[in-house]
N, C-alpha and C. Protein backbone atom coordinates (compact mmCIF):
# COMPACT_ATOMS: atom_id res chain seq x y z
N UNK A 1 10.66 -46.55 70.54
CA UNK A 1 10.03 -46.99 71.75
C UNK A 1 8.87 -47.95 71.46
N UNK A 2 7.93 -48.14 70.45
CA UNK A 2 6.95 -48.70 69.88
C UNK A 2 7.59 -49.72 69.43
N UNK A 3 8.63 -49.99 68.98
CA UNK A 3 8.77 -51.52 68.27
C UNK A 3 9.60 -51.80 69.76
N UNK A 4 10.02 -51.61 70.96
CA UNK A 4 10.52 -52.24 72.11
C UNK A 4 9.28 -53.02 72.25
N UNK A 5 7.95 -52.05 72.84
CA UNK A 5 6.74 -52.44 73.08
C UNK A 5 6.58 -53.89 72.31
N UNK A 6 6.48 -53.99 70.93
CA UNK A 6 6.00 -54.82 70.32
C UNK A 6 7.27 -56.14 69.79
N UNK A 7 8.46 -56.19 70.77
CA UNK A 7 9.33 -57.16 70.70
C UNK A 7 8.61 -58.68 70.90
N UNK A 8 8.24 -58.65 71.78
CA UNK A 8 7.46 -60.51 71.89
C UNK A 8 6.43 -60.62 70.54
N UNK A 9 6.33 -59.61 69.87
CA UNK A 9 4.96 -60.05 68.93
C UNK A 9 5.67 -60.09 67.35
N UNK A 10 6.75 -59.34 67.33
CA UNK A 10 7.89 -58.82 66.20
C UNK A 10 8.43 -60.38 66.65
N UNK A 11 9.33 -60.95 67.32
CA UNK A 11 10.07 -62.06 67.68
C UNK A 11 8.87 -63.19 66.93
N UNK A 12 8.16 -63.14 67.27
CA UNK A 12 7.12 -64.66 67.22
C UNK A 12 6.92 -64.51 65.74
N UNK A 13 6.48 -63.26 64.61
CA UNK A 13 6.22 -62.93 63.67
C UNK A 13 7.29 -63.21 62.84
N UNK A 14 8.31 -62.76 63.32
CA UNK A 14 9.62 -62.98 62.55
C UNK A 14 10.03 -65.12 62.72
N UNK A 15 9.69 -65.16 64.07
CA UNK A 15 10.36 -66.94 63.72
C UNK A 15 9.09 -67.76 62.51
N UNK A 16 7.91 -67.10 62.50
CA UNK A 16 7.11 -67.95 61.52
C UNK A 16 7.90 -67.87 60.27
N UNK A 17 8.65 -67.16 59.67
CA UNK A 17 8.81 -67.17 58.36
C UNK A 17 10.23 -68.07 58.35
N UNK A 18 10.72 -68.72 59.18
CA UNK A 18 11.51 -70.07 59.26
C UNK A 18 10.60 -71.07 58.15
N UNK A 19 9.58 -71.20 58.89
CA UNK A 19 8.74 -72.23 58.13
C UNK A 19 8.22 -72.05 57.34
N UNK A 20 8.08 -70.75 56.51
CA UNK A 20 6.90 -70.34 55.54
C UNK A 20 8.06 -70.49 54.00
N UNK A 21 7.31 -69.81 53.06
CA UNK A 21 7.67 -70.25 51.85
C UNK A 21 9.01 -69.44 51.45
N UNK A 22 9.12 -68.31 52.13
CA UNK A 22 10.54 -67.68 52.06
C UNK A 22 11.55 -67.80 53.30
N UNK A 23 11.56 -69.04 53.42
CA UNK A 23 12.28 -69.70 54.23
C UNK A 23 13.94 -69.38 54.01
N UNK A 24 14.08 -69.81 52.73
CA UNK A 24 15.51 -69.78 52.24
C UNK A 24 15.65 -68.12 51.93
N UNK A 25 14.82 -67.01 52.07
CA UNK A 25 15.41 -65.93 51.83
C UNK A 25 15.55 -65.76 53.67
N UNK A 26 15.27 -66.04 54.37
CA UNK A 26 14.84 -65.58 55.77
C UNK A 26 16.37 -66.09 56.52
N UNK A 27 16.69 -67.52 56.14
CA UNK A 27 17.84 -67.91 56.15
C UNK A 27 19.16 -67.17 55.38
N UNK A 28 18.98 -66.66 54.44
CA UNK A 28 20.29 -65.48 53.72
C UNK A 28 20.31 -64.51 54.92
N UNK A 29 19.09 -63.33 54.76
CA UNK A 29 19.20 -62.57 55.39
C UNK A 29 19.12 -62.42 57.06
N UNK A 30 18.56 -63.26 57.37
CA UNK A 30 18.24 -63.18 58.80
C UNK A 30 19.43 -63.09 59.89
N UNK A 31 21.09 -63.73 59.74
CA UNK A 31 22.13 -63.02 60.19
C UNK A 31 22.42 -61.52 60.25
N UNK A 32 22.57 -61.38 58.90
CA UNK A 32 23.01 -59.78 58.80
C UNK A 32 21.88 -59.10 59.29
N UNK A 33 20.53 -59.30 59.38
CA UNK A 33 19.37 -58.19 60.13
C UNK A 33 19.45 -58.36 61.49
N UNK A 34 20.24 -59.41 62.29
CA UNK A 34 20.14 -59.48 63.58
C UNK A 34 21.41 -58.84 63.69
N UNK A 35 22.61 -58.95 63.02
CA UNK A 35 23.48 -58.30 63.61
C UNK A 35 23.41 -56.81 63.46
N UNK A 36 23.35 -56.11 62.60
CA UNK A 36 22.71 -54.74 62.08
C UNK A 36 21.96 -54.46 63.46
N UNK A 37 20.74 -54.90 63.34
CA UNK A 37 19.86 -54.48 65.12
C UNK A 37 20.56 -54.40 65.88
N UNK A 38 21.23 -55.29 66.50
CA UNK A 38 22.01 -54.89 67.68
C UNK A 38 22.93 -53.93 67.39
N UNK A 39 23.49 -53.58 66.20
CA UNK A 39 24.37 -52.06 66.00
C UNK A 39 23.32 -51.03 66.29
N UNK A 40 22.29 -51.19 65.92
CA UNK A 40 21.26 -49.77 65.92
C UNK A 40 21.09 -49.92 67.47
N UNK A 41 20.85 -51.13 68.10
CA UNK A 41 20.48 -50.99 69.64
C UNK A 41 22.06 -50.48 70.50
N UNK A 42 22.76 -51.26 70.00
CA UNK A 42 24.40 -50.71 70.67
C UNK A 42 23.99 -48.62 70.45
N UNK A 43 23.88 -48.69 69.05
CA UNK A 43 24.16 -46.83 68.80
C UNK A 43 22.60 -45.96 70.09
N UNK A 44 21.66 -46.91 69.90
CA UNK A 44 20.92 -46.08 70.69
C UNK A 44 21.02 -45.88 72.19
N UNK A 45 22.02 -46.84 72.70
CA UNK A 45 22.24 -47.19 73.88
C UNK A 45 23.15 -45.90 74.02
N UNK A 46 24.20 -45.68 73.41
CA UNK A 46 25.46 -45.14 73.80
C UNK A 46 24.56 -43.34 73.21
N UNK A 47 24.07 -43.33 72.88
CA UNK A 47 22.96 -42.26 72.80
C UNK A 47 22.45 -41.59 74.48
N UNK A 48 22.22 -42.90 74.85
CA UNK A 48 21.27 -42.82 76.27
C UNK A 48 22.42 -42.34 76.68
N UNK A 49 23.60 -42.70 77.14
CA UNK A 49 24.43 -42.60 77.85
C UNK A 49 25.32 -41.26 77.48
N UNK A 50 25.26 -40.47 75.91
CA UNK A 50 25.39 -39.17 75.90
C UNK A 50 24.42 -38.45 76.17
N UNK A 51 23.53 -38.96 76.50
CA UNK A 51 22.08 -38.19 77.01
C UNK A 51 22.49 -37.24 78.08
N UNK A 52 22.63 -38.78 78.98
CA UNK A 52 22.72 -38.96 80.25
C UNK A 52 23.91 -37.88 80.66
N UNK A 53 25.19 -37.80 80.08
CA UNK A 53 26.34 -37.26 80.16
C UNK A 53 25.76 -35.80 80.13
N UNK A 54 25.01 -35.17 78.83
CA UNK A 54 24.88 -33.96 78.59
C UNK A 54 23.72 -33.65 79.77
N UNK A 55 22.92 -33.85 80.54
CA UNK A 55 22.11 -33.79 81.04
C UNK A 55 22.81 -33.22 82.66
N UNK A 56 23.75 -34.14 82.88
CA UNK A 56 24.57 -33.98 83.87
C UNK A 56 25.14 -32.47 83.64
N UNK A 57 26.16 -32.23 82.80
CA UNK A 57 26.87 -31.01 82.39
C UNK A 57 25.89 -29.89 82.63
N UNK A 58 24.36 -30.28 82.12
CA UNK A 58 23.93 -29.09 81.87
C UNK A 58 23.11 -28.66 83.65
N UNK A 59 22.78 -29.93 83.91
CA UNK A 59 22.47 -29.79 85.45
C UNK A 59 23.55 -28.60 86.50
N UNK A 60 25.34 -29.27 86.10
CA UNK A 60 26.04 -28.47 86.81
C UNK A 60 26.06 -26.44 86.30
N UNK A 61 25.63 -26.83 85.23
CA UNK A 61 25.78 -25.12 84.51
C UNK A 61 24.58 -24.55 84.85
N UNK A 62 23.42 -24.91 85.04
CA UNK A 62 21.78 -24.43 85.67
C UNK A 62 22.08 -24.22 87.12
N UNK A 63 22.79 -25.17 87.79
CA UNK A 63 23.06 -24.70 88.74
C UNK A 63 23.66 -23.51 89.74
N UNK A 64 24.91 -23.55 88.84
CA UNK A 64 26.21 -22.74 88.90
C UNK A 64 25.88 -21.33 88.44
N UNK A 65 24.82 -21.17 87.21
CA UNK A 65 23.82 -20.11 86.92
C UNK A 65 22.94 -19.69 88.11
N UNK A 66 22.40 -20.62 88.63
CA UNK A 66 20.92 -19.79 89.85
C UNK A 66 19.76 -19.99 88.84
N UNK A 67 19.93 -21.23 88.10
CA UNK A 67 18.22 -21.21 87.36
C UNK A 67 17.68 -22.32 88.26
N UNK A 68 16.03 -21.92 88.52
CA UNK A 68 15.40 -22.52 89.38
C UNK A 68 14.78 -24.37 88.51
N UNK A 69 14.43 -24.85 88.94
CA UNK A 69 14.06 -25.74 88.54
C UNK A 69 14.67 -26.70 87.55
N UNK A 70 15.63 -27.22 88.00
CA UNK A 70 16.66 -27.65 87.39
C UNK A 70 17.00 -29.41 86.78
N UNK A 71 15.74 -30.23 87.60
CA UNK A 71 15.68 -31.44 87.44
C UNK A 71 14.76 -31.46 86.42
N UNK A 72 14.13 -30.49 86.68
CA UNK A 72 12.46 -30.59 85.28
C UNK A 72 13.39 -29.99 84.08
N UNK A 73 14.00 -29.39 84.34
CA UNK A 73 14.73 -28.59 82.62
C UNK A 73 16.07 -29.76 82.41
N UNK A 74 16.40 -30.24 83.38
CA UNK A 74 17.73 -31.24 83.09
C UNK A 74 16.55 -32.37 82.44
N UNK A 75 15.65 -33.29 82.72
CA UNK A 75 14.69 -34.04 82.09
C UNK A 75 14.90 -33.74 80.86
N UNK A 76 14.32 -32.31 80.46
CA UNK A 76 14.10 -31.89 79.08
C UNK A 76 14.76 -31.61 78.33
N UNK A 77 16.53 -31.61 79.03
CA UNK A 77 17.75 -31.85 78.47
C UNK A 77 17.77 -33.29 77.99
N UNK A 78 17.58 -34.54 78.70
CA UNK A 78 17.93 -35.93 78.48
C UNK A 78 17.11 -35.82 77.62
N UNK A 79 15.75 -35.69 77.26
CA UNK A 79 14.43 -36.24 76.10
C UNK A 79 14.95 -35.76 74.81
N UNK A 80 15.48 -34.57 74.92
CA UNK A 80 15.81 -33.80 73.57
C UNK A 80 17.06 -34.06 73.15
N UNK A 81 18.15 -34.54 74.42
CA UNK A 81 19.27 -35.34 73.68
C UNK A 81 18.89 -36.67 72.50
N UNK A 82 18.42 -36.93 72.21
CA UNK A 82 17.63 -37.82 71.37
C UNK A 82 17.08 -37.22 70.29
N UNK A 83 17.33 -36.37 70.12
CA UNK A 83 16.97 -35.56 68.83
C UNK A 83 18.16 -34.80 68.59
N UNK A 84 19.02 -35.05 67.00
CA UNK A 84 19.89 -34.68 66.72
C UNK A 84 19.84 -33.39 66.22
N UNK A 85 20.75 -32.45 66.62
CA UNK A 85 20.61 -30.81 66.08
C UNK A 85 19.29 -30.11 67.02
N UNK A 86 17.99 -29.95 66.44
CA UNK A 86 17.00 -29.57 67.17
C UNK A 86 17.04 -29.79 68.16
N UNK A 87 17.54 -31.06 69.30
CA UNK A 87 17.25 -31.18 70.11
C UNK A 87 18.15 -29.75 70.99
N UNK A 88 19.20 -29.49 70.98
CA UNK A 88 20.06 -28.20 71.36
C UNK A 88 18.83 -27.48 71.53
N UNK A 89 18.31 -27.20 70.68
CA UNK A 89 18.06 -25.67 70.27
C UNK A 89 16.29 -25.92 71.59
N UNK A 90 15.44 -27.08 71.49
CA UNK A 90 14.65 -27.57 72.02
C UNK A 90 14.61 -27.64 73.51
N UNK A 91 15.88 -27.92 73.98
CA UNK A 91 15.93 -27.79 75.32
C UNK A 91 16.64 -26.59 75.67
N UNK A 92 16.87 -25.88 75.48
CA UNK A 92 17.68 -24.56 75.62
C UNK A 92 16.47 -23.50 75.37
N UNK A 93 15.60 -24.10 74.49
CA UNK A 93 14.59 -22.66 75.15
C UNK A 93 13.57 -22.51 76.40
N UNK A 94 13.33 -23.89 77.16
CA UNK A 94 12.93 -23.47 78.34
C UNK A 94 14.10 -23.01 79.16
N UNK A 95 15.22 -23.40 78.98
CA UNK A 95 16.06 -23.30 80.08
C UNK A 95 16.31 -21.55 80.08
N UNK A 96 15.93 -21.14 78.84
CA UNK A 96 16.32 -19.56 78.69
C UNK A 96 15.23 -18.55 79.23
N UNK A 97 14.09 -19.48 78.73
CA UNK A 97 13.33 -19.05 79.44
C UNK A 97 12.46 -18.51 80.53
N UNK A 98 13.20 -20.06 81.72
CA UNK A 98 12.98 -19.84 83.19
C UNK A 98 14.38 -19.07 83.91
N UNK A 99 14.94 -18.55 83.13
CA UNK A 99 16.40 -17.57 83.80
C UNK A 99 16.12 -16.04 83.62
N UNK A 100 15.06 -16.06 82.41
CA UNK A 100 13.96 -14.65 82.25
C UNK A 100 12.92 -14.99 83.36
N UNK A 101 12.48 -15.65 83.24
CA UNK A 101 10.64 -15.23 84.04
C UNK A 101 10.80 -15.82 85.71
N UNK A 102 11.85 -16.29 86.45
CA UNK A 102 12.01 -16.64 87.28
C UNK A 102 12.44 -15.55 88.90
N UNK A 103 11.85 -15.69 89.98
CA UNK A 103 12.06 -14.17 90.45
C UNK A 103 13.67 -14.09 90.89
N UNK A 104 14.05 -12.62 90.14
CA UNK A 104 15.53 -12.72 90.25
C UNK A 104 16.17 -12.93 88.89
N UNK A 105 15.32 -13.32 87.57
CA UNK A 105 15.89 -13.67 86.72
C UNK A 105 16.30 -12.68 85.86
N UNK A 106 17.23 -12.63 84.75
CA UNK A 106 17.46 -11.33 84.22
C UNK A 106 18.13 -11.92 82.37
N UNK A 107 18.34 -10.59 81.97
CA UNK A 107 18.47 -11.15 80.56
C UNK A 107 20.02 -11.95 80.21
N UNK A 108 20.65 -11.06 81.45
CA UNK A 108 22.45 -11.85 81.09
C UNK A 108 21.91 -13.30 82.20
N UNK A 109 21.27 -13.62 82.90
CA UNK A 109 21.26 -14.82 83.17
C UNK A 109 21.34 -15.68 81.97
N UNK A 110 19.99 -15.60 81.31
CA UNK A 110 19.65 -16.20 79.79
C UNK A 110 20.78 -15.90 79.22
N UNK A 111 21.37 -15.35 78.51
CA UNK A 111 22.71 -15.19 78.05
C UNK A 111 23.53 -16.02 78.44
N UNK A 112 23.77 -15.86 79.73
CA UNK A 112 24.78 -17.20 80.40
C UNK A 112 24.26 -18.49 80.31
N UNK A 113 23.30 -18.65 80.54
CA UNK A 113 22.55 -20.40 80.00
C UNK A 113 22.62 -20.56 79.01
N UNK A 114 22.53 -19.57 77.53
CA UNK A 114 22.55 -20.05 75.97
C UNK A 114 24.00 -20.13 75.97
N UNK A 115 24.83 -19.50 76.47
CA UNK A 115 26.33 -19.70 76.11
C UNK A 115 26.80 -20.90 76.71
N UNK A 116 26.56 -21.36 78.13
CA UNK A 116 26.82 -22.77 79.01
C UNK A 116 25.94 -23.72 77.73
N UNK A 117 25.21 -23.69 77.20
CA UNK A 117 24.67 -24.91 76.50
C UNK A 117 25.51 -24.98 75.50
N UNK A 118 25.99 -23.62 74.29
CA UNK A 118 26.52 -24.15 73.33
C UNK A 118 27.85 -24.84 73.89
N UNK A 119 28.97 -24.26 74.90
CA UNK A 119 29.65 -25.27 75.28
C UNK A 119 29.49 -26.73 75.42
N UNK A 120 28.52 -26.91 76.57
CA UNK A 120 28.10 -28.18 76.42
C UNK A 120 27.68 -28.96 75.08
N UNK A 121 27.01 -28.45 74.19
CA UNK A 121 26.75 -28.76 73.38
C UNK A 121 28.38 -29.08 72.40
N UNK A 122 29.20 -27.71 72.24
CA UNK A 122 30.55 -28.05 71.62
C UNK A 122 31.24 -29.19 72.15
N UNK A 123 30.77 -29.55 73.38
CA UNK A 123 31.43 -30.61 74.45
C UNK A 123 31.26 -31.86 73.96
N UNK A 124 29.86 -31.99 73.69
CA UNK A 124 28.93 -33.31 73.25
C UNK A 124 29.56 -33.56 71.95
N UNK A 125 29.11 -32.53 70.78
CA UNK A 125 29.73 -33.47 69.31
C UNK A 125 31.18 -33.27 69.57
N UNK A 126 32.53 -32.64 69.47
CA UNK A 126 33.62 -32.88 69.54
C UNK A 126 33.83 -34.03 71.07
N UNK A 127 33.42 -34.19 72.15
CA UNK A 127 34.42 -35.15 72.55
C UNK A 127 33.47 -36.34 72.91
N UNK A 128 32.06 -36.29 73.53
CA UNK A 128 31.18 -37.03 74.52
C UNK A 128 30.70 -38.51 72.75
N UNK A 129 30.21 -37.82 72.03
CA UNK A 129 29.95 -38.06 70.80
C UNK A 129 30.86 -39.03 70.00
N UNK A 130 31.99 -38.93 69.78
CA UNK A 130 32.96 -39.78 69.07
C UNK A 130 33.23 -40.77 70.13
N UNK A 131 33.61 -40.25 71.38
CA UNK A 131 34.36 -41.34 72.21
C UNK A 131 33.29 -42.29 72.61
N UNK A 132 32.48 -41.87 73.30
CA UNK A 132 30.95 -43.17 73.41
C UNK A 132 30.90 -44.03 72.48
N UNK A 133 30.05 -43.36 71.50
CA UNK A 133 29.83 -43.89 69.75
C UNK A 133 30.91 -44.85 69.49
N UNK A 134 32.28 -44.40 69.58
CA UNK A 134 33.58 -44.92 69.20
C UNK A 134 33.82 -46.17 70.28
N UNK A 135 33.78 -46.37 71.62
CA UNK A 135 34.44 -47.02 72.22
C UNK A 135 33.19 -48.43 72.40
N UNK A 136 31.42 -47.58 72.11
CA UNK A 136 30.62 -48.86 72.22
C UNK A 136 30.40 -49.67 70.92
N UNK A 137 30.56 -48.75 69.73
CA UNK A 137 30.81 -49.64 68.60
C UNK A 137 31.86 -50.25 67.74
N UNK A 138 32.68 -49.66 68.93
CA UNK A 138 34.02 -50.00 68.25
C UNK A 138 34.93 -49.69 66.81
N UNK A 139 34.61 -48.64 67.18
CA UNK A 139 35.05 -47.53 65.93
C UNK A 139 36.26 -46.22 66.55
N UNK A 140 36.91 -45.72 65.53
CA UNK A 140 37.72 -44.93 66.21
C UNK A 140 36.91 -43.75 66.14
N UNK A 141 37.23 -42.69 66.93
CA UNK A 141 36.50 -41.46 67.15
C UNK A 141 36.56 -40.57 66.15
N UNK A 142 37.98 -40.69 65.08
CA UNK A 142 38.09 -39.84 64.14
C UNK A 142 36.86 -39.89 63.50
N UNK A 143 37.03 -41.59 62.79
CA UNK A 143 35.79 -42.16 61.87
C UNK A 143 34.85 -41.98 62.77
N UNK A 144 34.39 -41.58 63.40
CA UNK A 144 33.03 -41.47 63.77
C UNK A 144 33.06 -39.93 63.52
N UNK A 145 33.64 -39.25 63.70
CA UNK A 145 33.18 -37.70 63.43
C UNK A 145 32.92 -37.48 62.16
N UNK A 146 33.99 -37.95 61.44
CA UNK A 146 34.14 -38.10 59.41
C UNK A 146 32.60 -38.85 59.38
N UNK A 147 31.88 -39.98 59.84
CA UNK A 147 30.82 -40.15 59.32
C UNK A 147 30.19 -39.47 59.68
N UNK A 148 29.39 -39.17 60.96
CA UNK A 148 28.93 -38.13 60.94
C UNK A 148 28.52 -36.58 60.55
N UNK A 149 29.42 -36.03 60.04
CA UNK A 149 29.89 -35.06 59.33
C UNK A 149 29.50 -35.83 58.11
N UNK A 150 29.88 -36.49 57.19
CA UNK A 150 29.32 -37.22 56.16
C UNK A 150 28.06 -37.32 55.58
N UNK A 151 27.48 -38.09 56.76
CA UNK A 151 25.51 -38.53 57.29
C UNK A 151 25.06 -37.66 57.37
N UNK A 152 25.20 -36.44 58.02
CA UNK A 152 24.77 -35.24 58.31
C UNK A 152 24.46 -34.61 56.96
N UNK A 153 25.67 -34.73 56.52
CA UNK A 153 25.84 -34.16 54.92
C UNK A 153 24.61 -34.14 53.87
N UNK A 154 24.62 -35.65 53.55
CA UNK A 154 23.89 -36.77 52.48
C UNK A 154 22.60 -36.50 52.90
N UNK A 155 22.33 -37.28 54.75
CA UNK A 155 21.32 -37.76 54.92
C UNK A 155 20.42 -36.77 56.28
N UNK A 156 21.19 -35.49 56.09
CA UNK A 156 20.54 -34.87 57.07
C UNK A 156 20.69 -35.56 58.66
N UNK A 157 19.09 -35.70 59.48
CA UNK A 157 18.74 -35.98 60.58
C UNK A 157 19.27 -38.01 60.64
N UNK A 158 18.75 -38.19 59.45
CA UNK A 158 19.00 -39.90 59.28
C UNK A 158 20.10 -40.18 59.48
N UNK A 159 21.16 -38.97 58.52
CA UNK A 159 22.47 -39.97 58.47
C UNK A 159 23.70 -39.22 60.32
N UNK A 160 22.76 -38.52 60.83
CA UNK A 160 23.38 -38.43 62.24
C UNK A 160 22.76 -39.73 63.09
N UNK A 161 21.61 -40.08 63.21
CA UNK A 161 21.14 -41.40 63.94
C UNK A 161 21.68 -42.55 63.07
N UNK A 162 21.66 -42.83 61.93
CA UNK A 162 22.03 -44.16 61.40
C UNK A 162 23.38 -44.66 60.51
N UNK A 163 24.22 -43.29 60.32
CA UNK A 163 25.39 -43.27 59.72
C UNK A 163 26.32 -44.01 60.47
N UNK A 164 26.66 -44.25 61.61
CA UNK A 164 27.38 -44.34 62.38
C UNK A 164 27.07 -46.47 62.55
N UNK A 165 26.08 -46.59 63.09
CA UNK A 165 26.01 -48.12 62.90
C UNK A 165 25.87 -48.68 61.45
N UNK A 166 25.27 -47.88 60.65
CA UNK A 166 25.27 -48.74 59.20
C UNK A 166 26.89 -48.48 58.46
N UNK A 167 28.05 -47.66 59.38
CA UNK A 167 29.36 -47.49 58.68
C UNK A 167 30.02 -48.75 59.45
N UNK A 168 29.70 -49.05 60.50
CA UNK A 168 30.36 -49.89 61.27
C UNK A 168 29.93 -51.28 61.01
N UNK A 169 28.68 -51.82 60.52
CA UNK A 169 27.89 -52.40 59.76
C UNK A 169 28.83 -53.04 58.37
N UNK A 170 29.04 -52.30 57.43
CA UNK A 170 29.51 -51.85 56.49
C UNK A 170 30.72 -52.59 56.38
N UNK A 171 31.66 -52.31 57.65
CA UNK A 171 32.92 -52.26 57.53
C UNK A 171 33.18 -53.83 58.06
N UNK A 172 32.43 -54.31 58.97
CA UNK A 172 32.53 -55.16 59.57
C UNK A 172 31.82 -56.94 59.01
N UNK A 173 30.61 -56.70 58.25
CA UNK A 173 30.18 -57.63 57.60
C UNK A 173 29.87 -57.26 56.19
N UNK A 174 30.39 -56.61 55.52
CA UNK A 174 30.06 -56.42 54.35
C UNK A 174 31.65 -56.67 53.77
N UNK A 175 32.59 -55.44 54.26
CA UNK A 175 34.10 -55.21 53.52
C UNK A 175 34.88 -56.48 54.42
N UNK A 176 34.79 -56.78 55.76
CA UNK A 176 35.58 -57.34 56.55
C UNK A 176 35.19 -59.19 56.10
């Protein structure tokens, strides 16, 4: 969110070195770093939009439950979709929480909200996850799970956010 902020000042910073003394390295690299960005902006986009997806799902299951306050905990569904792994576990404890302390609330409520999330959640990496990822970067869904699963592997938290555009990256201006 901080380097969006600082795009007009990053843009102007970056065209000085046209003219400066590493001109001819700025010219090598300066294709492949613009195309790369827009893979990381394509992957963060289609992010938003599994956000957005899981946020929905979990809206209809809070509902369908009887948990009160459901736009403020769906919010805190979308923010934490953005955080890979933790984020599950991050938004699922208010939601468990206000199905305990809410009047009327009880412990199999909470029960039923941690079980509706891991679905959703099983929902998100097997289908919401590959097919997004897959259809905005243009990758097949298999290979996107295999990297992932991969990234995850190697690179932990990194290689779930950046495995996926630096494979497509990879394949496309490096091997292709």
């Amino acid at each position: 969110f901080l380097i969006t902020f600082d795009i007009p000042k990053i843009q102007k910073g970056i065209a000085r070195l046209k003219e400066s003394r590493v001109s001819d390295f700025y010219h090598e690299i300066a294709p492949g770093l613009i195309s790369f960005a827009r893979l990381i902006g394509r992957a963060f986009e289609a992010q938003g939009v599994i956000a957005l997806f899981n946020s929905l799902l979990t809206l209809i299951a809070i509902i369908a439950i009887g948990i009160e306050n459901e736009l403020f905990l769906c919010a805190i569904v979308f923010f934490c979709s953005f955080i890979p792994v933790l984020g599950v576990v991050l938004s699922s404890v208010p939601i468990a929480v206000m199905a305990l302390v809410q009047p009327g609330g009880t412990l199999l409520m909470a029960v039923t909200a941690v079980v509706a999330i891991l679905v959703i959640h099983f929902i998100e990496t097997s289908l919401l996850n590959p097919k997004i990822l897959g259809d905005m970067l243009h990758m097949h869904p298999v290979l996107v799970l295999a990297v992932l699963a991969i990234g995850e592997h190697f690179f932990g938290v990194w290689g779930l956010l950046l495995g996926v555009p630096v494979s497509v990256y990879i394949i496309r201006f490096v091997l292709l």
